[in-house]
Protein backbone atom coordinates (compact mmCIF):
# COMPACT_ATOMS: atom_id res chain seq x y z
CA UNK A 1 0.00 0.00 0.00
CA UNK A 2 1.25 3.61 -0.79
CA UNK A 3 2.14 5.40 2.62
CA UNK A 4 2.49 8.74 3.65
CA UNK A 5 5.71 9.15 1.93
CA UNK A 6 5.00 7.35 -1.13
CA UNK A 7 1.84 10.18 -1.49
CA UNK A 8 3.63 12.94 -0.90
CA UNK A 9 6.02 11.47 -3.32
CA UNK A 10 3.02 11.57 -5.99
CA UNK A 11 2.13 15.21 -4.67
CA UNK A 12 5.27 16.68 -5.12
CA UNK A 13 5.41 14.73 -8.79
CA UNK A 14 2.12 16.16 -9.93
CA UNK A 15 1.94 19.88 -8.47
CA UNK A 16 4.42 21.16 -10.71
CA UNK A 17 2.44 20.09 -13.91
CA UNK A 18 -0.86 20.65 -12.54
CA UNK A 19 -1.26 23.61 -10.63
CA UNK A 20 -2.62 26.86 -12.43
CA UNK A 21 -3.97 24.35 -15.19
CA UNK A 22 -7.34 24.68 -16.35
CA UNK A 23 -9.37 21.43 -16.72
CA UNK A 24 -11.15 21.18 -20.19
CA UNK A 25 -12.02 17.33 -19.98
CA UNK A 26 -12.80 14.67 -17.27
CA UNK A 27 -13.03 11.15 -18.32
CA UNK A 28 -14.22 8.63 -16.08
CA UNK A 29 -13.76 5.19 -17.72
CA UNK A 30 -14.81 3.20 -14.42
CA UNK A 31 -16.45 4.61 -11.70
CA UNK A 32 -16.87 1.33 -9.69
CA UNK A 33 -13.77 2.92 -7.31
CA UNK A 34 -13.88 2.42 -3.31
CA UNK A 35 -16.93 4.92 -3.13
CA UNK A 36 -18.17 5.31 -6.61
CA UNK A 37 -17.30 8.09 -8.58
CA UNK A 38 -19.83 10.86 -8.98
CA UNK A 39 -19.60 11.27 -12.57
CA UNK A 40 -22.48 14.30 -12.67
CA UNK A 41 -20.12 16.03 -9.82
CA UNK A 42 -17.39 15.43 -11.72
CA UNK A 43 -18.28 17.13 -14.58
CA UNK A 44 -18.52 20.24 -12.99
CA UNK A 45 -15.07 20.45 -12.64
CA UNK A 46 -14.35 21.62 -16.32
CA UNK A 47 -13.72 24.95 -16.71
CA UNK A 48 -11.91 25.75 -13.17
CA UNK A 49 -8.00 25.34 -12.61
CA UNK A 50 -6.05 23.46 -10.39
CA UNK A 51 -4.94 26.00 -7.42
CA UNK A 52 -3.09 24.07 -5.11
CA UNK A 53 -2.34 19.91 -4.28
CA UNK A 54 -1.75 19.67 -0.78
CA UNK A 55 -1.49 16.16 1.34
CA UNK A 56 -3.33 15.26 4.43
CA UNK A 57 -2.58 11.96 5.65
CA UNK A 58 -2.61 9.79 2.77
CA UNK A 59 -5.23 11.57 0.92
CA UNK A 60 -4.09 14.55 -1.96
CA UNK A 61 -6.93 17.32 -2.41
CA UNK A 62 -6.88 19.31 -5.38
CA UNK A 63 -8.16 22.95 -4.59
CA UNK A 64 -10.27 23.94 -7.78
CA UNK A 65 -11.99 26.87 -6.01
CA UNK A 66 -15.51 26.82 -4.99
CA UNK A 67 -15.05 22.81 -5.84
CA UNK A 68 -11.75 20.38 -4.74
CA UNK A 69 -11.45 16.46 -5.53
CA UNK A 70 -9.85 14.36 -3.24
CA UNK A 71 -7.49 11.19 -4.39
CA UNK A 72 -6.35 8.36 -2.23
CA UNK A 73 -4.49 5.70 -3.97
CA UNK A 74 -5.78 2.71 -2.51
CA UNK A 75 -3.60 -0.61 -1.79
CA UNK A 76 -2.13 -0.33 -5.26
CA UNK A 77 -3.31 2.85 -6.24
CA UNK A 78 -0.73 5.72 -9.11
CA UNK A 79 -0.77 8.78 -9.96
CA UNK A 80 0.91 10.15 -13.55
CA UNK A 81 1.21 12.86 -15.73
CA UNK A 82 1.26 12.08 -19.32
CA UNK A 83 1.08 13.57 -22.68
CA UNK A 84 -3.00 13.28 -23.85
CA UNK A 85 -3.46 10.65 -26.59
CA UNK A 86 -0.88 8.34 -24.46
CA UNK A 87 -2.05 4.67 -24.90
CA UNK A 88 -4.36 3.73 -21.96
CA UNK A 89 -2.79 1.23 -19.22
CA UNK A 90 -5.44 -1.40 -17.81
CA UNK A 91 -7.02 0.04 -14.32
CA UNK A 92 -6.71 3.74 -15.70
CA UNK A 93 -10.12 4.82 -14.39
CA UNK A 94 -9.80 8.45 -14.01
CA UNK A 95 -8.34 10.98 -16.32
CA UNK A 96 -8.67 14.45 -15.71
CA UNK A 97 -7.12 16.77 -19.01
CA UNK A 98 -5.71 19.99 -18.92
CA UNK A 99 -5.49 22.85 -21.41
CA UNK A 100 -1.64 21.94 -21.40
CA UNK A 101 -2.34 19.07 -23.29
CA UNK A 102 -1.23 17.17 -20.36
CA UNK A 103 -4.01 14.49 -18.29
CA UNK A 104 -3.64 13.19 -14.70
CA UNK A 105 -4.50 9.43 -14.59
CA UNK A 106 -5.59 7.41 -11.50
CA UNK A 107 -4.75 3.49 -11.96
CA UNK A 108 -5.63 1.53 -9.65
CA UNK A 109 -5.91 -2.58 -10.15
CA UNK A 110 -7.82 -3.20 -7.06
CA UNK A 111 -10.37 -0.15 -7.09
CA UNK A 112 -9.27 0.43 -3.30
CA UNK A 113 -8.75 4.13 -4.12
CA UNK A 114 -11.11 7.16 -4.34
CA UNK A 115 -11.45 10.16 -6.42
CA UNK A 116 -14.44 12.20 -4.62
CA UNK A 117 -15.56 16.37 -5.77
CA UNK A 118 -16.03 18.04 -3.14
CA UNK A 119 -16.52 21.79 -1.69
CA UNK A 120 -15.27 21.27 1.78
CA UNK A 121 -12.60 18.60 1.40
CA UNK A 122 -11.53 19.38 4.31
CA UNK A 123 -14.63 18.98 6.33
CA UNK A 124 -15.08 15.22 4.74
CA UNK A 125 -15.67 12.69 6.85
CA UNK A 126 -12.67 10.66 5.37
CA UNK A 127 -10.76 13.55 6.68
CA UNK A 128 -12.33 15.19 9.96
CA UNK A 129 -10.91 12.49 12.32
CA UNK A 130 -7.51 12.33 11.27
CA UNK A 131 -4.73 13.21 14.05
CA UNK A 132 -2.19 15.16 13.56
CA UNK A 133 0.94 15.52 10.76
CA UNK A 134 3.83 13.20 11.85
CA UNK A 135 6.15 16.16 10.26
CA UNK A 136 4.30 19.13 11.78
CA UNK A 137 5.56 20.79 15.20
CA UNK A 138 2.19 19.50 16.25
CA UNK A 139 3.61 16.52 16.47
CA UNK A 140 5.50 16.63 19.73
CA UNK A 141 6.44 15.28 23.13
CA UNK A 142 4.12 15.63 25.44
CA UNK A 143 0.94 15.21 22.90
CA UNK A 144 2.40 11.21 22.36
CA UNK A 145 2.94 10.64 25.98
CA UNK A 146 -0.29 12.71 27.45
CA UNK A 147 -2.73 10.60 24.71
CA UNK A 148 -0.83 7.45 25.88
CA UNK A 149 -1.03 7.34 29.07
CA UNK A 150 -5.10 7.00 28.36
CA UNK A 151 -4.56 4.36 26.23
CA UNK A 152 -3.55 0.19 26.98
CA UNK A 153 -3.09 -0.76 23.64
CA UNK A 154 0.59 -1.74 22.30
CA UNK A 155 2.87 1.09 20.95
CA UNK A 156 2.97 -0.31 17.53
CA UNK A 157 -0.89 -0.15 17.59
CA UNK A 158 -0.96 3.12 19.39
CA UNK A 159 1.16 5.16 16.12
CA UNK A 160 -0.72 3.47 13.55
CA UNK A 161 -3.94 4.61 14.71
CA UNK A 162 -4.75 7.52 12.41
CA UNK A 163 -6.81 9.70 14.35
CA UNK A 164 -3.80 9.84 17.03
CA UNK A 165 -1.07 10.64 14.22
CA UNK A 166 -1.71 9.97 9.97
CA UNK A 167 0.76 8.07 8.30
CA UNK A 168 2.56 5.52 9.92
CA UNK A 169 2.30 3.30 8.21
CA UNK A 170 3.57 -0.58 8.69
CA UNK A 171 6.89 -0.34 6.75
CA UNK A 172 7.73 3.09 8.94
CA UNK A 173 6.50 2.32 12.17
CA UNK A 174 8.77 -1.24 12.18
CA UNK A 175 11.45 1.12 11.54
CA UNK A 176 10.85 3.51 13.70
CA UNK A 177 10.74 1.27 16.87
CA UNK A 178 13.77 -0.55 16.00
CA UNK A 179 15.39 3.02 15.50
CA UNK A 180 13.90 3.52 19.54
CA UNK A 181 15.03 0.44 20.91
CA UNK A 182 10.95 -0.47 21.81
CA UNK A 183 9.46 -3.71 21.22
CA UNK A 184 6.61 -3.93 19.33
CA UNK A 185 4.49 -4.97 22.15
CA UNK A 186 5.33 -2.53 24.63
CA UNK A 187 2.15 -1.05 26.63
CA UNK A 188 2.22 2.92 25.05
CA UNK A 189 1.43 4.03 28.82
CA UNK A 190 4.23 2.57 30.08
CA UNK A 191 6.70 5.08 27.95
CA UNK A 192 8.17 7.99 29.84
CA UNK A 193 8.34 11.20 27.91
CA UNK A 194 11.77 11.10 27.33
CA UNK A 195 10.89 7.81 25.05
CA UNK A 196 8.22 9.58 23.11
CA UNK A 197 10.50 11.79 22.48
CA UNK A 198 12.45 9.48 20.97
CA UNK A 199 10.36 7.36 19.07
CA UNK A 200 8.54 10.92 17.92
CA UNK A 201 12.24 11.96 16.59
CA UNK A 202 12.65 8.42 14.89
CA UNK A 203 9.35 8.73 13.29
CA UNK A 204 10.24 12.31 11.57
CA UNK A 205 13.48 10.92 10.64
CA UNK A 206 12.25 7.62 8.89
CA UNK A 207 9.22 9.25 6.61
CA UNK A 208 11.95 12.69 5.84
CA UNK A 209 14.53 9.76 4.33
CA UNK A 210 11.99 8.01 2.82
CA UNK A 211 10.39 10.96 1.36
CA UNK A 212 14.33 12.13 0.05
CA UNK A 213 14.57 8.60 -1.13
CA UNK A 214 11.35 8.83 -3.53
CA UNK A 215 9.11 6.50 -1.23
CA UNK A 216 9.62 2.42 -0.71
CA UNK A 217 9.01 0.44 -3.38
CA UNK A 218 7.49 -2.96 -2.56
CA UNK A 219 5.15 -4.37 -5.44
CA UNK A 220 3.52 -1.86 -7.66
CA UNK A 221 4.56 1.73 -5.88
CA UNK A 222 5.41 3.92 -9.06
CA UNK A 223 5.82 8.29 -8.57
CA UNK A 224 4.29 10.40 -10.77
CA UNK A 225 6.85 9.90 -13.58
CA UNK A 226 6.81 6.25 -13.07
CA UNK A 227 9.95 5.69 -11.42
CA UNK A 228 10.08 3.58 -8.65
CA UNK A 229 11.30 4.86 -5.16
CA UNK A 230 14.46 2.94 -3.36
CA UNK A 231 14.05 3.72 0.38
CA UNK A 232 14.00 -0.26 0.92
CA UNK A 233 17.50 -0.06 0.14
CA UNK A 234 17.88 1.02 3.57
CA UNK A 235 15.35 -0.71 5.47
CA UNK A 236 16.55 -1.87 8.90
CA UNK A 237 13.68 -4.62 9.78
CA UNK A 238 10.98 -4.48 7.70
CA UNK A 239 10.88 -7.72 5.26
CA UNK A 240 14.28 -8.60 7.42
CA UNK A 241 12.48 -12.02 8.89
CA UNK A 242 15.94 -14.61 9.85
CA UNK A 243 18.42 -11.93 8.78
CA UNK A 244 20.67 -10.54 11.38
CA UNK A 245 20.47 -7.54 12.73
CA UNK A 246 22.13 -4.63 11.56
CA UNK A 247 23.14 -3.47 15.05
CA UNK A 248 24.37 -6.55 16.96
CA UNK A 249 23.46 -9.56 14.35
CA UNK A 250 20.46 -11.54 16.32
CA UNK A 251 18.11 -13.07 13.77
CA UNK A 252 15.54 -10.57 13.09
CA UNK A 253 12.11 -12.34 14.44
CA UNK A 254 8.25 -12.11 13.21
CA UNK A 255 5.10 -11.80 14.51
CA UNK A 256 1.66 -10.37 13.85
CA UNK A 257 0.24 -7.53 15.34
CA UNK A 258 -3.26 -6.66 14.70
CA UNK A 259 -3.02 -8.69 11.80
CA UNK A 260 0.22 -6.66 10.48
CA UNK A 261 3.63 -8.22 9.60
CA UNK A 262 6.02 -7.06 12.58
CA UNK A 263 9.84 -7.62 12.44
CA UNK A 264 12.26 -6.39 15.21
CA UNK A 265 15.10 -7.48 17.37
CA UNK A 266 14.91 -9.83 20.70
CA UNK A 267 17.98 -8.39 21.49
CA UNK A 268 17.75 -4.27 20.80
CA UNK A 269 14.03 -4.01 21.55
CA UNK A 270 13.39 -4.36 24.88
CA UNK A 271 9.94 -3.95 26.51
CA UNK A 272 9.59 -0.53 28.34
CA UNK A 273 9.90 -0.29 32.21
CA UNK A 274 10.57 -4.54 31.64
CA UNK A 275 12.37 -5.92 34.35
């Protein structure tokens, strides 16, 4: 699945060719998407320009004005810029055309994804309980340890949860907590503050490289210009199951949480406040 850095990977592909373009054709060649696509909406996109692409979470929102669309790529979901009259791929179920000659094409294989018109993105539900930025300043400190000390979930659970902070996702939050020394399975209220400062510091560092890096390619991750991303070069744990560790060569070990892949070290991850 594309995660946060993989879509702002996309964004920062497709701004520069979109932005202050005016939209002169919308073609929607499948509408069955994730939520299907309101074609009548849609159409009243034609005529306005593309102001601004902006992230939030994993979701990109197009401001067009009194109107905006909102993307999210789905498990397999891409994003490109090509000329128009470029051959159509299989799974290219939105194209949006600009008076550059130039169209934006969603493909997604799995119809996972969404492209919804909107006039308060914003104020979407897909996008009213979303927590915080992990890259903002409002990302800090004492809002990790204050939300989890109410919580008795585990910490990998606890940064995945979206409303509490968007985007870390399963590749990134392995790394981060192999980066912080914490076990998967640690209870988040037992941190101290001096730990969520760390792992908040880890986080930020992980998505930033990944984002320099062009995003993590796994299966079908492609940017706007359809080159791959190559932060799994440096991946420390994630998809490391039996290998040793980087830091003092343990076998790397697996397990599930909530249903997720989970790799870390026995020996560098200790449980917090364990004994």
């Amino acid at each position: 699945m594309p995660e946060l850095p993989e879509v702002e990977t996309t964004k920062n592909g497709i701004a520069p060719l979109i932005e202050s373009q005016k939209i002169t054709t919308i073609n929607i060649r499948n509408a069955q998407l994730r939520w299907p696509v309101d074609i009548k909406l849609c159409k009243k996109l034609i005529g306005l320009s593309v102001l601004s692409v902006t992230r939030r979470g994993k979701y990109l929102i197009c401001d067009c004005g009194f109107l905006s669309f909102i993307i999210h790529l789905g498990m397999s979901g891409t994003l490109s810029v090509v000329p128009v009259g470029t051959a159509y791929k299989k799974h290219d179920h939105v194209e949006i055309i600009f008076e550059n000659n130039r169209c934006l094409r969603l493909n997604d294989p799995r119809r996972f994804g969404c492209f919804i018109v909107t006039e308060l993105p914003f104020q979407h539900k897909l996008l009213t309980k979303l927590g915080v930025e992990p890259l903002s300043r409002f990302f800090y400190a004492n809002y990790l340890f204050e939300l989890a000390q109410k919580r008795q979930v585990n910490i990998k659970q606890f940064i995945m949860n979206s409303e509490i902070v968007v985007g870390v996702g399963n590749i990134y939050a392995n790394e981060a907590l192999f980066l912080s020394g914490l076990h998967p399975l640690t209870p988040c209220n037992q941190l101290d503050k001096k730990q969520c400062l760390d792992l908040i510091r880890n986080i930020k560092s992980v998505l930033r490289a990944a984002i320099k890096q062009g995003g993590t390619t796994l299966k079908d991750f492609t940017n706007a210009e359809g080159k791959p991303g190559y932060f799994q070069q440096t991946l420390n744990v994630y998809g490391r199951k039996d290998l040793p560790c980087v830091e003092c060569g343990t076998l790397l070990r697996e397990i599930r949480v909530n249903g997720r892949s989970t790799v870390f070290c026995e020996c560098c991850q200790q449980l917090a406040n364990a004994n």
